[in-house]
C-alpha atoms as a PDB file:
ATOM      1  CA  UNK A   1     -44.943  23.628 -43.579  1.00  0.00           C
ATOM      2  CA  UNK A   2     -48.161  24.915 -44.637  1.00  0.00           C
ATOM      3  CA  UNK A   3     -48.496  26.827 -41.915  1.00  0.00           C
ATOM      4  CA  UNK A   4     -45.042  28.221 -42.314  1.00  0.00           C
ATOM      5  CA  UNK A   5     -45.662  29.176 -45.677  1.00  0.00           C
ATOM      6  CA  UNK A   6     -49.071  31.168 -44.839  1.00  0.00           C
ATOM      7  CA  UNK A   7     -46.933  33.150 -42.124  1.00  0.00           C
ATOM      8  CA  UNK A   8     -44.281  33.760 -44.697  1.00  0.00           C
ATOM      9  CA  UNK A   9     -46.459  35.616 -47.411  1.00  0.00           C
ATOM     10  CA  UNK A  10     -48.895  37.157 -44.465  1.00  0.00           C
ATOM     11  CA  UNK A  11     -45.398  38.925 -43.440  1.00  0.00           C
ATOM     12  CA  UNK A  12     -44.680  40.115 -47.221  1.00  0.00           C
ATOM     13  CA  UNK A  13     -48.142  41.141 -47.999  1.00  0.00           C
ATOM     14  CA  UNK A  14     -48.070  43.205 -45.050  1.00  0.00           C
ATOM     15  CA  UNK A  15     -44.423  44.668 -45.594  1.00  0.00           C
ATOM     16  CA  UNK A  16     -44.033  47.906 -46.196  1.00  0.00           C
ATOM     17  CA  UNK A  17     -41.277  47.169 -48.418  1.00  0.00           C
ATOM     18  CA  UNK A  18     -43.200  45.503 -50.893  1.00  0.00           C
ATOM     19  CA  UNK A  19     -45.727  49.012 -51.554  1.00  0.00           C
ATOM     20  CA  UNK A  20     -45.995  49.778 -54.879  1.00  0.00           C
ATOM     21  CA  UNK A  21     -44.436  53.455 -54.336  1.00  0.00           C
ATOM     22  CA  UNK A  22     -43.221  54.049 -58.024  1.00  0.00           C
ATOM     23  CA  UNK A  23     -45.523  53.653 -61.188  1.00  0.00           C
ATOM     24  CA  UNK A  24     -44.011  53.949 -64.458  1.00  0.00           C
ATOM     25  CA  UNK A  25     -45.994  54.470 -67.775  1.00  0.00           C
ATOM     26  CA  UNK A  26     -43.941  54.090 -71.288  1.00  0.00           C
ATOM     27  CA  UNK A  27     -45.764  54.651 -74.463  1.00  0.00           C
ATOM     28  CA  UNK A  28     -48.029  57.149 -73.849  1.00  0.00           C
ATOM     29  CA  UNK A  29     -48.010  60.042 -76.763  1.00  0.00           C
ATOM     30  CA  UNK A  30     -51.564  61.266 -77.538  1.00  0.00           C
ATOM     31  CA  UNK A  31     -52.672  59.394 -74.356  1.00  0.00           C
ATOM     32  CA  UNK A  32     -52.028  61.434 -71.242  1.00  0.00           C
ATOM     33  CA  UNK A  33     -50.667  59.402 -68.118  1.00  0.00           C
ATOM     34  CA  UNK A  34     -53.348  60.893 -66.069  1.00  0.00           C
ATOM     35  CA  UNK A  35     -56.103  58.669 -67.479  1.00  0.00           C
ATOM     36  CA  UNK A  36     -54.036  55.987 -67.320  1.00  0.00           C
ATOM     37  CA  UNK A  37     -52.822  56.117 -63.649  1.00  0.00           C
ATOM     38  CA  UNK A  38     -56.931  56.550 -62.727  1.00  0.00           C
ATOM     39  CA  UNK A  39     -57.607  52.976 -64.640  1.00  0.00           C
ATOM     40  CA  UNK A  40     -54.909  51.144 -62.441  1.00  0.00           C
ATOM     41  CA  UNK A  41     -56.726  51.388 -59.408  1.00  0.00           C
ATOM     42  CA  UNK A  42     -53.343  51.205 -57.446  1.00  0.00           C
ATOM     43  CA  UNK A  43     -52.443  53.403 -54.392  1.00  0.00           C
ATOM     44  CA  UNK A  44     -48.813  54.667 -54.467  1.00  0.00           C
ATOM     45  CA  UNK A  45     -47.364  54.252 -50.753  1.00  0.00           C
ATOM     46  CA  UNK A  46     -50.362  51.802 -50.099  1.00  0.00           C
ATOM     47  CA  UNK A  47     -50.935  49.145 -52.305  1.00  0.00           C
ATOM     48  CA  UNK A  48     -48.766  45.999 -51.759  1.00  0.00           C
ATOM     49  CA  UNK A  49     -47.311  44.830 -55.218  1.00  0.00           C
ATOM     50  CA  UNK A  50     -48.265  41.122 -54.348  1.00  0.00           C
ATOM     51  CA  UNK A  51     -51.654  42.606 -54.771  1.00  0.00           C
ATOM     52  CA  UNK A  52     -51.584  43.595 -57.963  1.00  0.00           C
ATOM     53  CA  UNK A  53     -52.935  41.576 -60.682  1.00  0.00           C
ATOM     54  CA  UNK A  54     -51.840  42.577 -64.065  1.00  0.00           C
ATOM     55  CA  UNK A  55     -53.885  40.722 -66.162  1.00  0.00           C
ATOM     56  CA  UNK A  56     -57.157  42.584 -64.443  1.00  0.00           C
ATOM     57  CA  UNK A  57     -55.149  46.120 -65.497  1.00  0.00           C
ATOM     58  CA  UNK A  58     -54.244  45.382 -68.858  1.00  0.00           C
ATOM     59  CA  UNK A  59     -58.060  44.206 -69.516  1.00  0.00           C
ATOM     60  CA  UNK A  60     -59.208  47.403 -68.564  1.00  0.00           C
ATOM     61  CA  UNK A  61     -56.447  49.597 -70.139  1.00  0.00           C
ATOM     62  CA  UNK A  62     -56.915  47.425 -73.339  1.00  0.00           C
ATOM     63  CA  UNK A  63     -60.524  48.646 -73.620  1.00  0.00           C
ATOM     64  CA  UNK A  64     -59.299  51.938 -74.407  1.00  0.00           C
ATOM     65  CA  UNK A  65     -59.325  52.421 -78.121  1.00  0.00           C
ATOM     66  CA  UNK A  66     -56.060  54.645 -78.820  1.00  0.00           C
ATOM     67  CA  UNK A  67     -54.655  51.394 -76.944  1.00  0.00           C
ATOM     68  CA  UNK A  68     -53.292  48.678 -79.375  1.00  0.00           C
ATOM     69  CA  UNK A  69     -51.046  46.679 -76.847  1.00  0.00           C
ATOM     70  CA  UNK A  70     -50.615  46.769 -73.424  1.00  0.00           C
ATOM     71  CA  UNK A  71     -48.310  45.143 -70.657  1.00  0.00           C
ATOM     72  CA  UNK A  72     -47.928  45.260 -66.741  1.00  0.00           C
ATOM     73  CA  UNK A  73     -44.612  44.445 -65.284  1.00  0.00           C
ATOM     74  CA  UNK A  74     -43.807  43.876 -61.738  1.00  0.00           C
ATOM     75  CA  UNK A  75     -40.447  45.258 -60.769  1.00  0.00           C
ATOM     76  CA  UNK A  76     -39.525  43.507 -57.210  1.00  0.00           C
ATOM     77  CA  UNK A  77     -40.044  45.336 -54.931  1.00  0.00           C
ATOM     78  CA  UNK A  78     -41.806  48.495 -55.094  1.00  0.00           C
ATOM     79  CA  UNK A  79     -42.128  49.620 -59.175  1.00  0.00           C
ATOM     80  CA  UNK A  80     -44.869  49.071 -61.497  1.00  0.00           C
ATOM     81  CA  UNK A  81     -44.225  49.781 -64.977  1.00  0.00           C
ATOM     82  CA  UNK A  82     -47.302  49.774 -67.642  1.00  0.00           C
ATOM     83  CA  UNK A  83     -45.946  49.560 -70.915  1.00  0.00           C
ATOM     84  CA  UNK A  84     -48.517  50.799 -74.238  1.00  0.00           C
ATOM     85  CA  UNK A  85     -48.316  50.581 -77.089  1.00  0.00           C
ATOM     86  CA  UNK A  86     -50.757  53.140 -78.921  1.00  0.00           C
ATOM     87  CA  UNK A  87     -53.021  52.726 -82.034  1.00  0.00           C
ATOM     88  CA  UNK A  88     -51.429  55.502 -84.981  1.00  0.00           C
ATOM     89  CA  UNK A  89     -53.403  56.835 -87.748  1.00  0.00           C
ATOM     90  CA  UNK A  90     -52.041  55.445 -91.036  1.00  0.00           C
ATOM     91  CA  UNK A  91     -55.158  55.961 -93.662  1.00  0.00           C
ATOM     92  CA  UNK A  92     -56.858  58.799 -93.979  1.00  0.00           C
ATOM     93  CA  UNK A  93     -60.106  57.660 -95.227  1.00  0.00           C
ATOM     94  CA  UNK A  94     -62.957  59.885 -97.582  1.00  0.00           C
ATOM     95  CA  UNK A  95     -66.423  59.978 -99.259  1.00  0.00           C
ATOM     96  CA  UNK A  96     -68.221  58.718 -96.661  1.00  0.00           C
ATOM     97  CA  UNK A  97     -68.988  61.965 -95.037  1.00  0.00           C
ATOM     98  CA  UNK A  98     -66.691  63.444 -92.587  1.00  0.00           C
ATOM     99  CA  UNK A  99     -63.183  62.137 -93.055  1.00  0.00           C
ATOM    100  CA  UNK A 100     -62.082  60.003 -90.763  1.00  0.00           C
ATOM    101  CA  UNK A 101     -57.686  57.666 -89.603  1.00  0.00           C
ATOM    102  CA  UNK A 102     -57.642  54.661 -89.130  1.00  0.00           C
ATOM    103  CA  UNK A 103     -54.639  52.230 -87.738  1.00  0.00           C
ATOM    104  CA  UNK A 104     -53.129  49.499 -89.968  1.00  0.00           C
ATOM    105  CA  UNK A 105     -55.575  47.000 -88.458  1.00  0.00           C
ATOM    106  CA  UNK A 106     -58.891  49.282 -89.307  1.00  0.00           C
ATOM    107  CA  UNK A 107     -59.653  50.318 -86.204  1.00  0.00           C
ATOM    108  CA  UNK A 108     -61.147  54.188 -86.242  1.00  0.00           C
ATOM    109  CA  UNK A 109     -58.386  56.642 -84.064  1.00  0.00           C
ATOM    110  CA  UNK A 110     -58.245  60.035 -84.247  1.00  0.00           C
ATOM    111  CA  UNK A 111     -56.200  61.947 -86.727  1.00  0.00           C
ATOM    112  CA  UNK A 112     -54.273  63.771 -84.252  1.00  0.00           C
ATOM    113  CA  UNK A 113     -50.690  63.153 -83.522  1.00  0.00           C
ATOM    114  CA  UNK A 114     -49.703  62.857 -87.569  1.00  0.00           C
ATOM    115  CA  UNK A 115     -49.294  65.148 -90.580  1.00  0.00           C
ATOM    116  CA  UNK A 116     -51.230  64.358 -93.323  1.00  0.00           C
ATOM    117  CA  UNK A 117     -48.448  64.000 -96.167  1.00  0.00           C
ATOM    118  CA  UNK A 118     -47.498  60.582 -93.395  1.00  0.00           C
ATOM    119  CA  UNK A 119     -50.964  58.622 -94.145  1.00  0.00           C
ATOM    120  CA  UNK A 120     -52.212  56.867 -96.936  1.00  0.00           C
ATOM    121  CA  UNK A 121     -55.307  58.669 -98.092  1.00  0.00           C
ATOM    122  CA  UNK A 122     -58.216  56.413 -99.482  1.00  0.00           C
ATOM    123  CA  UNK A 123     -61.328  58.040-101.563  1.00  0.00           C
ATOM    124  CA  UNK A 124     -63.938  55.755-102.111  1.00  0.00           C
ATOM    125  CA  UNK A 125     -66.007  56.581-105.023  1.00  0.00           C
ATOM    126  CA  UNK A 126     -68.570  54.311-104.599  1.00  0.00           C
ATOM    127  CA  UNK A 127     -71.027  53.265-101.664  1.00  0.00           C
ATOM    128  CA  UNK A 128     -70.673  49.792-102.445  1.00  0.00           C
ATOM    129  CA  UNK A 129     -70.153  47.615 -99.632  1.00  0.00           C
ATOM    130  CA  UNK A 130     -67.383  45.933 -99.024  1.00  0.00           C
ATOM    131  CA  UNK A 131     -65.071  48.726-100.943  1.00  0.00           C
ATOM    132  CA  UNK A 132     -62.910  49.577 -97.766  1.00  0.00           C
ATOM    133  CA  UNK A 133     -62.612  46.249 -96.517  1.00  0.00           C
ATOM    134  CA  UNK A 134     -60.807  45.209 -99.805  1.00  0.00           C
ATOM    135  CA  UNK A 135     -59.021  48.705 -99.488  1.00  0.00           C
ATOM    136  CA  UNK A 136     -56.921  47.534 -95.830  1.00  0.00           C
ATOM    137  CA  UNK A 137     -56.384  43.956 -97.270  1.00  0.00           C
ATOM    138  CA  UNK A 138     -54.783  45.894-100.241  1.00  0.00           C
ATOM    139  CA  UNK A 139     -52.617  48.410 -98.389  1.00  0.00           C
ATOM    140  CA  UNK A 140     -51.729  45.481 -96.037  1.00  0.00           C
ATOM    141  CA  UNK A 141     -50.374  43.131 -99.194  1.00  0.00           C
ATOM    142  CA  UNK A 142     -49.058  46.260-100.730  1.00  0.00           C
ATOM    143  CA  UNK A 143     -47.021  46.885 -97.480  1.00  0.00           C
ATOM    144  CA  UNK A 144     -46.197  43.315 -97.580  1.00  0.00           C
ATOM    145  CA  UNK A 145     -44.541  42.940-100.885  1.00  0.00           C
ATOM    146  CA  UNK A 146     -43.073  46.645-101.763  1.00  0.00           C
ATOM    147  CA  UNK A 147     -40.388  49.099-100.662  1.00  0.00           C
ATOM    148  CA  UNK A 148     -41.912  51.922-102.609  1.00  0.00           C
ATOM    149  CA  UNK A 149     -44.809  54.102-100.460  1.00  0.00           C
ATOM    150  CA  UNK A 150     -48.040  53.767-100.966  1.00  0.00           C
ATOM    151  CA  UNK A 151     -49.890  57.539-101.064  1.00  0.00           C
ATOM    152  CA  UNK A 152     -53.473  57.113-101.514  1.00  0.00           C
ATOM    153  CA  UNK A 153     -55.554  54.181-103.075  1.00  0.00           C
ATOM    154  CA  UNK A 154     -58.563  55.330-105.163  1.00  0.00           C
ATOM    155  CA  UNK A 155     -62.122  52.960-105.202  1.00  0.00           C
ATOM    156  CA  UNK A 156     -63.794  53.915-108.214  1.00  0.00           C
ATOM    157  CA  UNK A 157     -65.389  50.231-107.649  1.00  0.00           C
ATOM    158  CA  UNK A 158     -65.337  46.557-106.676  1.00  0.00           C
ATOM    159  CA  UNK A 159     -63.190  45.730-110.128  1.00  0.00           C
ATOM    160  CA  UNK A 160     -61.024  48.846-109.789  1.00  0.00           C
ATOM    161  CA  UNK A 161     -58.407  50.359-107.032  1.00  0.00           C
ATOM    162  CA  UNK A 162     -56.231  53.098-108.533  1.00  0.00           C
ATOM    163  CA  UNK A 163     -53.009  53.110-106.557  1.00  0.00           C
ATOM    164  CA  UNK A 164     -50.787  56.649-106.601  1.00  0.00           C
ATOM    165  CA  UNK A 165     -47.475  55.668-105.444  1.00  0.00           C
ATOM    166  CA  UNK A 166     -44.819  58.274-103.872  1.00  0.00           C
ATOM    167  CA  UNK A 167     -42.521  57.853-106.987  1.00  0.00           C
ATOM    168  CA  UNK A 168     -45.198  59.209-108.795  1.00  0.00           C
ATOM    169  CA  UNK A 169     -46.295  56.154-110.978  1.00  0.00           C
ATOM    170  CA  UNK A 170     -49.900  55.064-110.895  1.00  0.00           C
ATOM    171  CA  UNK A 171     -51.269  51.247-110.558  1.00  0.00           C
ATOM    172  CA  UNK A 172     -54.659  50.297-111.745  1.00  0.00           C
ATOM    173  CA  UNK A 173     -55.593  46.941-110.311  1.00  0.00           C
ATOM    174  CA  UNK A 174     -58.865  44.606-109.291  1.00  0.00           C
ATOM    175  CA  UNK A 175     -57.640  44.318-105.340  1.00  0.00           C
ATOM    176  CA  UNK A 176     -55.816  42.776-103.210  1.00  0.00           C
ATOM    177  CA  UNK A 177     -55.358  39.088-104.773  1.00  0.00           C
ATOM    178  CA  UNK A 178     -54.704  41.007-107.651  1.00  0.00           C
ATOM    179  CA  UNK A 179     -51.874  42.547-106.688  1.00  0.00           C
ATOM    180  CA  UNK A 180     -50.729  39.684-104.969  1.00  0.00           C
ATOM    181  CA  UNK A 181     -50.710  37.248-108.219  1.00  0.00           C
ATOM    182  CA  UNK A 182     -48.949  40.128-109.911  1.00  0.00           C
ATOM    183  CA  UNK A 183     -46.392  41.048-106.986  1.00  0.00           C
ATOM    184  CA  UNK A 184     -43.446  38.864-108.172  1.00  0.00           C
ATOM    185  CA  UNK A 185     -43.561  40.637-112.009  1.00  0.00           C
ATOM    186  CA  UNK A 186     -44.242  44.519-110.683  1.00  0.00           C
ATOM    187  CA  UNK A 187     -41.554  44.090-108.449  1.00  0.00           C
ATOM    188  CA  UNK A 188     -38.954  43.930-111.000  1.00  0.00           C
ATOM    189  CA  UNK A 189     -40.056  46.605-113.145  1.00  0.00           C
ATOM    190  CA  UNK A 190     -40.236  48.897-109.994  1.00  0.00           C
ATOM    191  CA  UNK A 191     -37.027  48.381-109.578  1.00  0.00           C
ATOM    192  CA  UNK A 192     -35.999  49.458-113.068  1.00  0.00           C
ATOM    193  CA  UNK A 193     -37.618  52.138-112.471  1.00  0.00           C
ATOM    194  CA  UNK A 194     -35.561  53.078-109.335  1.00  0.00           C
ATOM    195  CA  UNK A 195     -32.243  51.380-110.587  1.00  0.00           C
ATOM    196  CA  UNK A 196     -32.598  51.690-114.451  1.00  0.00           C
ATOM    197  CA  UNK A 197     -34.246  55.301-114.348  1.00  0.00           C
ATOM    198  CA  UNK A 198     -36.393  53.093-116.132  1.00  0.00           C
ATOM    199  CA  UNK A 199     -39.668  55.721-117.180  1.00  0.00           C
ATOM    200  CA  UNK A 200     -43.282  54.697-116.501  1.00  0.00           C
ATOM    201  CA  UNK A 201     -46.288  56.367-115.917  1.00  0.00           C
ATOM    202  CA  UNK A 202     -48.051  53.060-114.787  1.00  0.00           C
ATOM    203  CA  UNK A 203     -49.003  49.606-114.904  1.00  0.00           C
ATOM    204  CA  UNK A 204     -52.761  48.015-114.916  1.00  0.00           C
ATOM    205  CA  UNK A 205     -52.137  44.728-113.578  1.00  0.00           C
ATOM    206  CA  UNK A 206     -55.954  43.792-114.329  1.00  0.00           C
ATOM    207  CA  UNK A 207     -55.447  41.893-118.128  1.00  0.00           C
ATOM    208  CA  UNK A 208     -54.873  38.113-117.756  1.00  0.00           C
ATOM    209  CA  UNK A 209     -51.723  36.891-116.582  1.00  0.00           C
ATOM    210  CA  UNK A 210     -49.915  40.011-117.995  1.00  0.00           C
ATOM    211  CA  UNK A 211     -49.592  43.757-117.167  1.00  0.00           C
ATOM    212  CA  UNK A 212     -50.095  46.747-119.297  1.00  0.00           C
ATOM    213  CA  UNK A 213     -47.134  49.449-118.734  1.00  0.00           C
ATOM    214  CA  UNK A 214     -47.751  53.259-119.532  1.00  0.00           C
ATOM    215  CA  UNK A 215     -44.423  54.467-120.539  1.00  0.00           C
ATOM    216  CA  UNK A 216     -43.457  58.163-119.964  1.00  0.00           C
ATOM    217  CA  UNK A 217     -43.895  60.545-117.114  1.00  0.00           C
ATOM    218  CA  UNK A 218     -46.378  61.944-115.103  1.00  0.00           C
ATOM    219  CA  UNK A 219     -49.762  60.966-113.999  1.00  0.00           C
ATOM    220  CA  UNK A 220     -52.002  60.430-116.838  1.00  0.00           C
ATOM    221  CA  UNK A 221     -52.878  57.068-117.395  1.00  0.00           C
END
C-alpha cells in the first residue's frame, strides 16, 4: 500500500495538471501586485501546487509592513489566490517632528491612500512619555462605545486629552479609563444632543463620579 501510495503522489507532483498556472492577488491598493508576485517565489507554468507551502508565503508577505493580514489559498488544481488585507492610516499624528499615520493598532504606515478630513488627527503637546500610548487606548474605547466620530484628540498632558468630536462638541477627559467609567452617562446626553437638538458645547468628564456640561454652541470651553 505504501508503495502504492508513493507512486500515486510521485504521478501528481509530476502532473502537469497540477502547475500552478494562475496566481490571483485580492487586496492590494497602495501595494502593487508586482512586489507581491516576487515574494511568492512560485513559477507560473512550473511550479506544482502540491509544492506550495502557504504558511512559508504568508510569513514572508506578513513581514511587509503595509500588510496587516494575509492568506494563501489553494484552488485545486492550478490557481493560487493570496488574499491581503492592508494596514490604513487612521491617525494622523503631530508634535513630534515630522507628522506621521498610523493604523488602528499603532503601527507607523504611510499617509498615502487617504484624505486627511478621514483620520483622526492627534497633537501632543507634551513630550511626556507614555502620552500616545494612552492616546490609541483612548481612540480604541472611544470607537468602542460611540456612534459619533472622533476628529482629533488633543494631549496637553498625562491628566488631560481634549477630544473634538465631528458634531462639533468638545470632551475634556483624564484618558482612556476615564472615558470608559463615564461611557454609560455621555452616551445618553449625546444622544440628546442628536435626538433632542439638545445644545452643548462640552462635557469634562474628569470631576468625581459626575460630568460638567458646557451648554451652548460652538467650541469654547
Amino acid at each position: 500500500m505504501g508503495c502504492i501510495s508513493f507512486g500515486v503522489f510521485a504521478l501528481l507532483f509530476r502532473s502537469a495538471l497540477f502547475r500552478v498556472n494562475a496566481v490571483e492577488i485580492v487586496g492590494c491598493q497602495s501595494l502593487k501586485e508586482e512586489s507581491i508576485r516576487r515574494l511568492l517565489q512560485v513559477e507560473e507554468g512550473r511550479t506544482n501546487i502540491f509544492a506550495v507551502r502557504s504558511w512559508e508565503i504568508e510569513r514572508r508577505l506578513q513581514q511587509i509592513p503595509q500588510v496587516r493580514r494575509v492568506r494563501v489559498e489553494k484552488v485545486f488544481p492550478h490557481t493560487l489566490r493570496v488574499i491581503i488585507e492592508e494596514r490604513r492610516p487612521e491617525i494622523l499624528v503631530e508634535g513630534r517632528g515630522t507628522p506621521f499615520c498610523l493604523d488602528r493598532e499603532g503601527v507607523k504606515v504611510p499617509c498615502a491612500g487617504v484624505a486627511e478630513d478621514e483620520l483622526i488627527r492627534v497633537v501632543l503637546r507634551s513630550q511626556e512619555g507614555g502620552l500616545l500610548s494612552e492616546v490609541l487606548d483612548l481612540v480604541e474605547v472611544w470607537q468602542r462605545e460611540f456612534d459619533v466620530a472622533l476628529r482629533e484628540v488633543e494631549a496637553v498632558n498625562e491628566r488631560l486629552f481634549i477630544l473634538r468630536l465631528q458634531n462639533g462638541i468638545v470632551i475634556k477627559c483624564e484618558g482612556a479609563s476615564n472615558v470608559r467609567k463615564k461611557a454609560v452617562l455621555l452616551r445618553s446626553y449625546l444622544r440628546d444632543v442628536r435626538v433632542k437638538s439638545l445644545k452643548v458645547r462640552g462635557f469634562d468628564l474628569r470631576p468625581g463620579e459626575d460630568m460638567v456640561i458646557a451648554p451652548g454652541e460652538g467650541e469654547g470651553f
